[in-house]
C-alpha atoms as a PDB file:
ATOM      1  CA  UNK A   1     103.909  79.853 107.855  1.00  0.00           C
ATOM      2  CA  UNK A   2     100.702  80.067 109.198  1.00  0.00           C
ATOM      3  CA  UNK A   3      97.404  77.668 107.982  1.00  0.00           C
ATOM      4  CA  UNK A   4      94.215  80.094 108.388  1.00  0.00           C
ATOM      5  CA  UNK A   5      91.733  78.815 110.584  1.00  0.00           C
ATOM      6  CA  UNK A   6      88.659  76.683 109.771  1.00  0.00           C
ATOM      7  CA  UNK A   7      86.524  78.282 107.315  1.00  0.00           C
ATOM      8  CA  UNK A   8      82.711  78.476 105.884  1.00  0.00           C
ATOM      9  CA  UNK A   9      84.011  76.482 103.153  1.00  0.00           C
ATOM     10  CA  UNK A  10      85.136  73.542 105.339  1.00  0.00           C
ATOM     11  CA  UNK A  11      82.415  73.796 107.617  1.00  0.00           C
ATOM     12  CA  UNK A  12      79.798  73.450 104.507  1.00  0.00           C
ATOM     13  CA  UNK A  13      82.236  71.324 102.508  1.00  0.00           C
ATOM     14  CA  UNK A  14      82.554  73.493  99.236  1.00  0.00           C
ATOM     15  CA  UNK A  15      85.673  74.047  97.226  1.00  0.00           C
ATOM     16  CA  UNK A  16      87.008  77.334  97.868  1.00  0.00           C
ATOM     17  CA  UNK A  17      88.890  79.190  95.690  1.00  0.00           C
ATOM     18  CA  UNK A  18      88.890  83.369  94.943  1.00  0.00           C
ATOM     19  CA  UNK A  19      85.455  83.421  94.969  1.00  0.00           C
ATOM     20  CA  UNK A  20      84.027  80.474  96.828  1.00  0.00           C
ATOM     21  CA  UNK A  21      85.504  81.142  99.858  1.00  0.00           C
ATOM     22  CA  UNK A  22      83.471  83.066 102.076  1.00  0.00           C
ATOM     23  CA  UNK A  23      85.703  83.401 105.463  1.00  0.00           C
ATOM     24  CA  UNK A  24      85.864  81.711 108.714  1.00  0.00           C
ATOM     25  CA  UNK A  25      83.872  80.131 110.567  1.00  0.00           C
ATOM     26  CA  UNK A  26      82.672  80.779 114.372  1.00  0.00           C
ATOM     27  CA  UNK A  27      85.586  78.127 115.385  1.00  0.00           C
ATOM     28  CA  UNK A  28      87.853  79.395 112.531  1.00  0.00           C
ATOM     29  CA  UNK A  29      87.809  82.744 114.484  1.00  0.00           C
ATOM     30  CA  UNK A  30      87.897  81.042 117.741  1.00  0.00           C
ATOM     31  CA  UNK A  31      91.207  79.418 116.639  1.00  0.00           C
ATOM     32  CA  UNK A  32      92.704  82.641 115.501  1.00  0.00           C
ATOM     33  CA  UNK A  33      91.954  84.315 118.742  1.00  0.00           C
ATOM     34  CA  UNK A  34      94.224  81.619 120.303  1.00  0.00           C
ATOM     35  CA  UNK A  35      97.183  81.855 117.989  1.00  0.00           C
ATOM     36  CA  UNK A  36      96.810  85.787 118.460  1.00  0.00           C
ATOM     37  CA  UNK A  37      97.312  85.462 122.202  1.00  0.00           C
ATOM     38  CA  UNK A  38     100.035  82.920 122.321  1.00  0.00           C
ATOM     39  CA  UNK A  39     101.947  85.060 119.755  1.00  0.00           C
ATOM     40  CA  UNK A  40     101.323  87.973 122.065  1.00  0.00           C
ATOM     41  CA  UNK A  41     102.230  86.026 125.671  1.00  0.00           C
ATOM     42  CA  UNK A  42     105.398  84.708 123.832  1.00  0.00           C
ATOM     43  CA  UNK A  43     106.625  87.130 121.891  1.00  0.00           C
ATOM     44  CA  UNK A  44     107.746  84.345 119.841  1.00  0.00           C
ATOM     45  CA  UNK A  45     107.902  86.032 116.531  1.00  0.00           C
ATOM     46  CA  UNK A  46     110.223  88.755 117.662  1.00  0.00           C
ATOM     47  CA  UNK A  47     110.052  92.601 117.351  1.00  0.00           C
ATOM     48  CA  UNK A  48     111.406  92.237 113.637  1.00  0.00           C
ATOM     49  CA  UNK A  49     108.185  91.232 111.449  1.00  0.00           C
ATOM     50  CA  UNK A  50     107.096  91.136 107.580  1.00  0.00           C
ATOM     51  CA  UNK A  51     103.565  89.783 107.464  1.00  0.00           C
ATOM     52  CA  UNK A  52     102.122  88.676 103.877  1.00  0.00           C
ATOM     53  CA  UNK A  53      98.827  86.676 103.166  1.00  0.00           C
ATOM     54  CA  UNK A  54      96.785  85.526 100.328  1.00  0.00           C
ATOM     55  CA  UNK A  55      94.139  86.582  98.371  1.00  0.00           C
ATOM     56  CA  UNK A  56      91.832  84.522 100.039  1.00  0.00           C
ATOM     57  CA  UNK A  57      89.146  85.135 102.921  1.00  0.00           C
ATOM     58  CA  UNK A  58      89.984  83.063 105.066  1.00  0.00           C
ATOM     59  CA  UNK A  59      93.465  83.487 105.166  1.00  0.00           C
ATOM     60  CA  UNK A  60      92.773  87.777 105.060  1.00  0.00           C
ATOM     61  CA  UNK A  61      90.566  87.378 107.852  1.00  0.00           C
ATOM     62  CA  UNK A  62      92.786  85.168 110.296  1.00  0.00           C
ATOM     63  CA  UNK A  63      95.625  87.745 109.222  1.00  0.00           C
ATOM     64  CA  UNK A  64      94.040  90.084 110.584  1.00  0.00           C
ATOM     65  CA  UNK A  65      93.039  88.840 113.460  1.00  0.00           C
ATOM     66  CA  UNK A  66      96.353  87.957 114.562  1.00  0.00           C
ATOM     67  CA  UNK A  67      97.446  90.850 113.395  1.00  0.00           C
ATOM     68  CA  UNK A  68      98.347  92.197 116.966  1.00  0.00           C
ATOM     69  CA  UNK A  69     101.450  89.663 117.055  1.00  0.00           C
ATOM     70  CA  UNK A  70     102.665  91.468 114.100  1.00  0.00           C
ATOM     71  CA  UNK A  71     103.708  94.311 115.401  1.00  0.00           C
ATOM     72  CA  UNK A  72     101.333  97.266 113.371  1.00  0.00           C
ATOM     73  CA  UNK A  73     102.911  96.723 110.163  1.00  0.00           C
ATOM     74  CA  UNK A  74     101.480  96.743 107.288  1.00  0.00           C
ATOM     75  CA  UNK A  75      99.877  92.739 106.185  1.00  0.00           C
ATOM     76  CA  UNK A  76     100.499  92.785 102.148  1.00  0.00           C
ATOM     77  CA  UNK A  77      98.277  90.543  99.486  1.00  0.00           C
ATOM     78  CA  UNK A  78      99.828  88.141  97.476  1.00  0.00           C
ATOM     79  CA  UNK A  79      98.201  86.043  95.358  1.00  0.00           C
ATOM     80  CA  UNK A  80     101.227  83.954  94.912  1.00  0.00           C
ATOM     81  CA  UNK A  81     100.337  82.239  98.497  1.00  0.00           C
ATOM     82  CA  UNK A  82      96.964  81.209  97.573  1.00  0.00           C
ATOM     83  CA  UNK A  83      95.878  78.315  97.923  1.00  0.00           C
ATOM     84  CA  UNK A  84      95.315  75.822  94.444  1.00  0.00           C
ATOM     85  CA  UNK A  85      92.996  77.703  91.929  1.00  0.00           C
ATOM     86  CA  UNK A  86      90.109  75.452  91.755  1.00  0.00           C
ATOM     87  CA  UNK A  87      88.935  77.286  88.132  1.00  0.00           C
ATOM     88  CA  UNK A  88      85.436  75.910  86.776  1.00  0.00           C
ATOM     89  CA  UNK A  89      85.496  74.109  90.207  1.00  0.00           C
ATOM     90  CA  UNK A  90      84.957  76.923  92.667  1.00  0.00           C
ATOM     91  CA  UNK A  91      82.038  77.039  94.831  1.00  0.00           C
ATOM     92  CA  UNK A  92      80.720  73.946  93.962  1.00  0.00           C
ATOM     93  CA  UNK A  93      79.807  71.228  97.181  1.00  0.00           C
ATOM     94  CA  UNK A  94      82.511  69.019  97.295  1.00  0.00           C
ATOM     95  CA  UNK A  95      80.247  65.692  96.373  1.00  0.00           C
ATOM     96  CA  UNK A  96      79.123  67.625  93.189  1.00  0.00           C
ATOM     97  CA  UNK A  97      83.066  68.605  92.240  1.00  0.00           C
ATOM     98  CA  UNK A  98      83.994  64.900  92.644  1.00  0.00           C
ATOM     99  CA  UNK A  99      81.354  63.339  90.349  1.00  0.00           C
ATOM    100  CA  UNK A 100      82.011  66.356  87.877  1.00  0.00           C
ATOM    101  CA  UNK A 101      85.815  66.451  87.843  1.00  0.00           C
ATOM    102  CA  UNK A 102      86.850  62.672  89.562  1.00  0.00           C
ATOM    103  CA  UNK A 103      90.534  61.926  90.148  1.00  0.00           C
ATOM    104  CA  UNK A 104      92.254  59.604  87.782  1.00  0.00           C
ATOM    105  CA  UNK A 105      92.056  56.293  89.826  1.00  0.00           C
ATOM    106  CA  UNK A 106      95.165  54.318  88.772  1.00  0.00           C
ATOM    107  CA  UNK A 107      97.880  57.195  88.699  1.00  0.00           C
ATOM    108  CA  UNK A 108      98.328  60.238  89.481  1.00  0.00           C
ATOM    109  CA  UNK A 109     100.182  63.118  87.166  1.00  0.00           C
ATOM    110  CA  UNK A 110     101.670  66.513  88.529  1.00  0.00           C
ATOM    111  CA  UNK A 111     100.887  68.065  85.450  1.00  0.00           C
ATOM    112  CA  UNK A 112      97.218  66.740  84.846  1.00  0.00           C
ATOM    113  CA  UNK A 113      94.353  69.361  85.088  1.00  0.00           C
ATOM    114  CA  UNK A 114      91.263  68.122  86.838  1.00  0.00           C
ATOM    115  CA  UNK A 115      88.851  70.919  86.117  1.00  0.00           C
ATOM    116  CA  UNK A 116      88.899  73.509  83.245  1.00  0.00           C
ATOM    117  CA  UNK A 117      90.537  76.830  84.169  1.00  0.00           C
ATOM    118  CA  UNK A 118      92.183  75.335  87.120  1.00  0.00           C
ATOM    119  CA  UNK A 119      95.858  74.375  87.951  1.00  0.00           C
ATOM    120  CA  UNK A 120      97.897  71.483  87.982  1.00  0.00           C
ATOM    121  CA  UNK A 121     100.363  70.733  91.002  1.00  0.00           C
ATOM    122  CA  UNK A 122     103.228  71.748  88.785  1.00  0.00           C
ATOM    123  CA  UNK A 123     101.434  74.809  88.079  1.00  0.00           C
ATOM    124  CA  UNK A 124     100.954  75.507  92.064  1.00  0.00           C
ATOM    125  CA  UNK A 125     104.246  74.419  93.066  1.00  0.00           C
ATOM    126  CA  UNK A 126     105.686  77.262  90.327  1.00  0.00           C
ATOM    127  CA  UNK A 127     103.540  79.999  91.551  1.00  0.00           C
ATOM    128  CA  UNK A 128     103.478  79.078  94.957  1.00  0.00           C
ATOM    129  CA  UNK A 129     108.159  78.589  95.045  1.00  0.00           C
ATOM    130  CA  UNK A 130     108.445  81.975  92.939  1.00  0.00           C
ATOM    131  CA  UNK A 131     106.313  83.415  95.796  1.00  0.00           C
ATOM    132  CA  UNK A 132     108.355  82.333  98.443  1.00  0.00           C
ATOM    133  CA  UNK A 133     111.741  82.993  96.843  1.00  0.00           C
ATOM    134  CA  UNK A 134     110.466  86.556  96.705  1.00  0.00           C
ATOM    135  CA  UNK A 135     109.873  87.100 100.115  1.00  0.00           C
ATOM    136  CA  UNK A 136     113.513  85.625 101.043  1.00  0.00           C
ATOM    137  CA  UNK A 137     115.084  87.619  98.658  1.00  0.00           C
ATOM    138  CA  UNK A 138     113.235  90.896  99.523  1.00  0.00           C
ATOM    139  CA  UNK A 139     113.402  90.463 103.496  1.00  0.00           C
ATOM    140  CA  UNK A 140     116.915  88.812 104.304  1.00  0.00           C
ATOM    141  CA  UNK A 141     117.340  88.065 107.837  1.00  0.00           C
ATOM    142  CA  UNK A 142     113.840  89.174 109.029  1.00  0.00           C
ATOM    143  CA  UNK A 143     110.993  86.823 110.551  1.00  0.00           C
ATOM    144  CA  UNK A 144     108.520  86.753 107.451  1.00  0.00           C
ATOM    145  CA  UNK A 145     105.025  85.413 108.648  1.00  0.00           C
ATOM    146  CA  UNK A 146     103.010  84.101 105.403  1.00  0.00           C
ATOM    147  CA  UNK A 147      99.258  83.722 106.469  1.00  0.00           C
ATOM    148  CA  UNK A 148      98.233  81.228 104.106  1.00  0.00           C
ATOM    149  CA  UNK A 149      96.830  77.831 103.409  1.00  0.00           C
ATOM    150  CA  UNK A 150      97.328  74.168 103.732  1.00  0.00           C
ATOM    151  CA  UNK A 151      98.160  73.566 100.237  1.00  0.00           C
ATOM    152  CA  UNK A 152     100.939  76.240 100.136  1.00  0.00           C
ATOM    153  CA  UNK A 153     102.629  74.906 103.299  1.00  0.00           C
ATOM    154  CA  UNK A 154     102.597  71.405 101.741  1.00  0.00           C
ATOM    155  CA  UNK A 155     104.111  72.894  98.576  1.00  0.00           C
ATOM    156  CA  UNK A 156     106.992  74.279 100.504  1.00  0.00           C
ATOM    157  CA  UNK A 157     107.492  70.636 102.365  1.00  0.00           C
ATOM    158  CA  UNK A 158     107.918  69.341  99.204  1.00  0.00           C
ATOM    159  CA  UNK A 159     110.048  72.039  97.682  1.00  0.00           C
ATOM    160  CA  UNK A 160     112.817  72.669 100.445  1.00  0.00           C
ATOM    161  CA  UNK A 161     112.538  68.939 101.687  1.00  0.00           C
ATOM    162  CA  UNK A 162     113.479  68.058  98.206  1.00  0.00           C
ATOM    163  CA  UNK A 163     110.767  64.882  97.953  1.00  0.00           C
ATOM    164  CA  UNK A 164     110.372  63.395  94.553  1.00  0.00           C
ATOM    165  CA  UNK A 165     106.086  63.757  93.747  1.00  0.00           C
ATOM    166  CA  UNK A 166     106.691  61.177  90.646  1.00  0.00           C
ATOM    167  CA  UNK A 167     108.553  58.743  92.690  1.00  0.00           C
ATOM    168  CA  UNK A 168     106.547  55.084  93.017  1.00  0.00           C
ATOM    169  CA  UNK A 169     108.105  54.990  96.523  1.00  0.00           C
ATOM    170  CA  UNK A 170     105.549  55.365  99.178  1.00  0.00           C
ATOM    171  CA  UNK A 171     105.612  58.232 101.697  1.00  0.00           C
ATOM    172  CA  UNK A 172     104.635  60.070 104.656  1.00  0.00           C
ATOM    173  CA  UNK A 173     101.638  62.995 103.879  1.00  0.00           C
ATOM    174  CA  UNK A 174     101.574  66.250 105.344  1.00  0.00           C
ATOM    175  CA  UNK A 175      98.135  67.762 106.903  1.00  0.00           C
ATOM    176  CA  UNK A 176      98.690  70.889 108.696  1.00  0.00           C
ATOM    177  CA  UNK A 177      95.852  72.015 111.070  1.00  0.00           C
ATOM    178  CA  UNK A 178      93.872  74.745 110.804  1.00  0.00           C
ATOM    179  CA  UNK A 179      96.096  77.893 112.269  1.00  0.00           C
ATOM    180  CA  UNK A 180      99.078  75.924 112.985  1.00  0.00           C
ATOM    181  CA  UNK A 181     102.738  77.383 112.806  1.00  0.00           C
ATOM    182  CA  UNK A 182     105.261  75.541 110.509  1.00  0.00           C
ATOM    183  CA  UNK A 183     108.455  77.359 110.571  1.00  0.00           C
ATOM    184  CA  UNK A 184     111.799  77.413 108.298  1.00  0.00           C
ATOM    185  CA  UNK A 185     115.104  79.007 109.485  1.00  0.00           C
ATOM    186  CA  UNK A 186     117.836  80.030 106.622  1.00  0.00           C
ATOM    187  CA  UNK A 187     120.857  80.387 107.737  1.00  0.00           C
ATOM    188  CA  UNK A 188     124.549  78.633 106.861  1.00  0.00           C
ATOM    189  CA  UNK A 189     124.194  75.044 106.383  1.00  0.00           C
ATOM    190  CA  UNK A 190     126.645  73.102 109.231  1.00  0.00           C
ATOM    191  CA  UNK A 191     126.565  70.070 107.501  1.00  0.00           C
ATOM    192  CA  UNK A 192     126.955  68.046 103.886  1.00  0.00           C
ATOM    193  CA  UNK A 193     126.649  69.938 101.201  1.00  0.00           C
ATOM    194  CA  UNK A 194     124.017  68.203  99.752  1.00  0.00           C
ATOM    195  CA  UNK A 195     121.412  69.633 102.015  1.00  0.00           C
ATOM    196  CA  UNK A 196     120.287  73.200 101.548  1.00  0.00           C
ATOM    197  CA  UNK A 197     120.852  76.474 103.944  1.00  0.00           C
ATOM    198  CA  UNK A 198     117.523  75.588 105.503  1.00  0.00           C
ATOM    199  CA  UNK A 199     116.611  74.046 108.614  1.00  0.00           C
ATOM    200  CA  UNK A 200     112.805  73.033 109.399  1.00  0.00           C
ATOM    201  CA  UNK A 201     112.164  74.344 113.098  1.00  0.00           C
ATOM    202  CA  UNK A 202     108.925  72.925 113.524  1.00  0.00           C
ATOM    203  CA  UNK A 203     106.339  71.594 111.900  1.00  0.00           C
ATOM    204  CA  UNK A 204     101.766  71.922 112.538  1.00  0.00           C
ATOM    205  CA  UNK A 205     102.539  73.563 115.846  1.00  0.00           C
ATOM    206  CA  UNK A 206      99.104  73.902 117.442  1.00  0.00           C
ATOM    207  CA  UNK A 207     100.459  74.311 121.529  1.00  0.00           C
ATOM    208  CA  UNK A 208      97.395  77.099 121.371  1.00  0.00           C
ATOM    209  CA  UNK A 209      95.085  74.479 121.091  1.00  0.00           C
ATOM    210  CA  UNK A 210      95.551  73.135 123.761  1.00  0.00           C
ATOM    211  CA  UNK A 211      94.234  69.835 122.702  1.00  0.00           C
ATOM    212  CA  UNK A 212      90.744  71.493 123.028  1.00  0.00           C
ATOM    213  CA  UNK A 213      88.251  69.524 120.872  1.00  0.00           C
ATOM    214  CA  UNK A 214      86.049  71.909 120.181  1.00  0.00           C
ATOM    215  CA  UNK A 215      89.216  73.639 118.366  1.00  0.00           C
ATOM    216  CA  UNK A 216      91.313  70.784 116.995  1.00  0.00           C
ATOM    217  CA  UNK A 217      89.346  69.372 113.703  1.00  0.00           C
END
């Protein structure tokens, strides 16, 4: 799973969705350019590649560019990996989409719907786990790349490490960086059978980087 790199939307802090986002930014591209040529110096991803992407810019674009890693074949659309539909929210600055649609300030709700016409987590986490299961069950034992977003990758953290989102319990977030690599391997579980046939290899990966601060947010 791949996070796209920065975008216009970031850079200009506006909420993104189909039609708000606008692409990457100069640095968004910059950052793709560095996954592409790590992927191409390792050969890390193997000679056996699906690739799949959103809907979305930003997540086309940096696709694209690291599309050289892939192999030639074909990158396919999927609007199941985009990121959370933001409905009447979409392309409006980020200040102006808080005081329109604010949070609920003393709990939070998977199935509550912040803005008409957008989703709830629930919602996301449906769309975004029939997506996935898809792609496992159409590509067994090949290296699927998803090109995709932060929201999606948190989604499938939550899904496959099984975490409760109603529990009162306090816990660790998730913030995956702009083009970082989080990769799952499925394969026969070793251990208890209370944990699944997947193993989490690695998690916001950003070695290509390099630490660089005019790359790392």
């Amino acid at each position: 799973m791949v996070r796209h790199g920065e975008s216009l939307a970031q850079e200009r802090r506006i909420v993104a969705g189909h039609d708000g986002c606008k692409g990457l930014s100069s640095r968004g591209r910059t950052q793709a350019e560095a996954l592409r040529d790590r992927l191409l110096a390792t050969g890390e991803l193997g000679d056996d590649v699906v690739a799949y992407t959103s809907l979305m810019s930003r997540a086309v674009e940096t696709a694209a560019i690291i599309s050289p890693a892939f192999g030639g074949v074909e990158i396919v659309q999927d609007c199941g990996l985009c990121e959370v539909h933001p409905g009447e929210g979409d392309g409006l600055p980020w200040d102006e989409y808080d005081a329109r649609f604010p949070r609920p300030r003393d709990s939070w709700d998977p199935d509550y719907r912040r803005e008409p016409g957008g989703e709830t987590w629930n919602e996301m986490a449906t769309r975004v786990g029939t997506a996935l299961d898809g792609l496992v069950e159409r590509h067994p034992r090949r290296t699927i790349v998803v090109v995709s977003h932060g929201g999606v990758i948190v989604q499938a953290m939550i899904r496959l490490l099984a975490l409760d989102v109603t529990s009162e319990t306090p816990r660790a977030w998730f913030s995956p960086e702009n083009t970082s690599l989080t990769e799952w391997r499925k394969g026969t579980n070793p251990y208890q059978r209370t944990t699944l046939d997947w193993q989490l290899v690695r998690f916001n990966d950003i070695a290509h980087l390099g630490g660089n601060p005019a790359l790392v947010a």
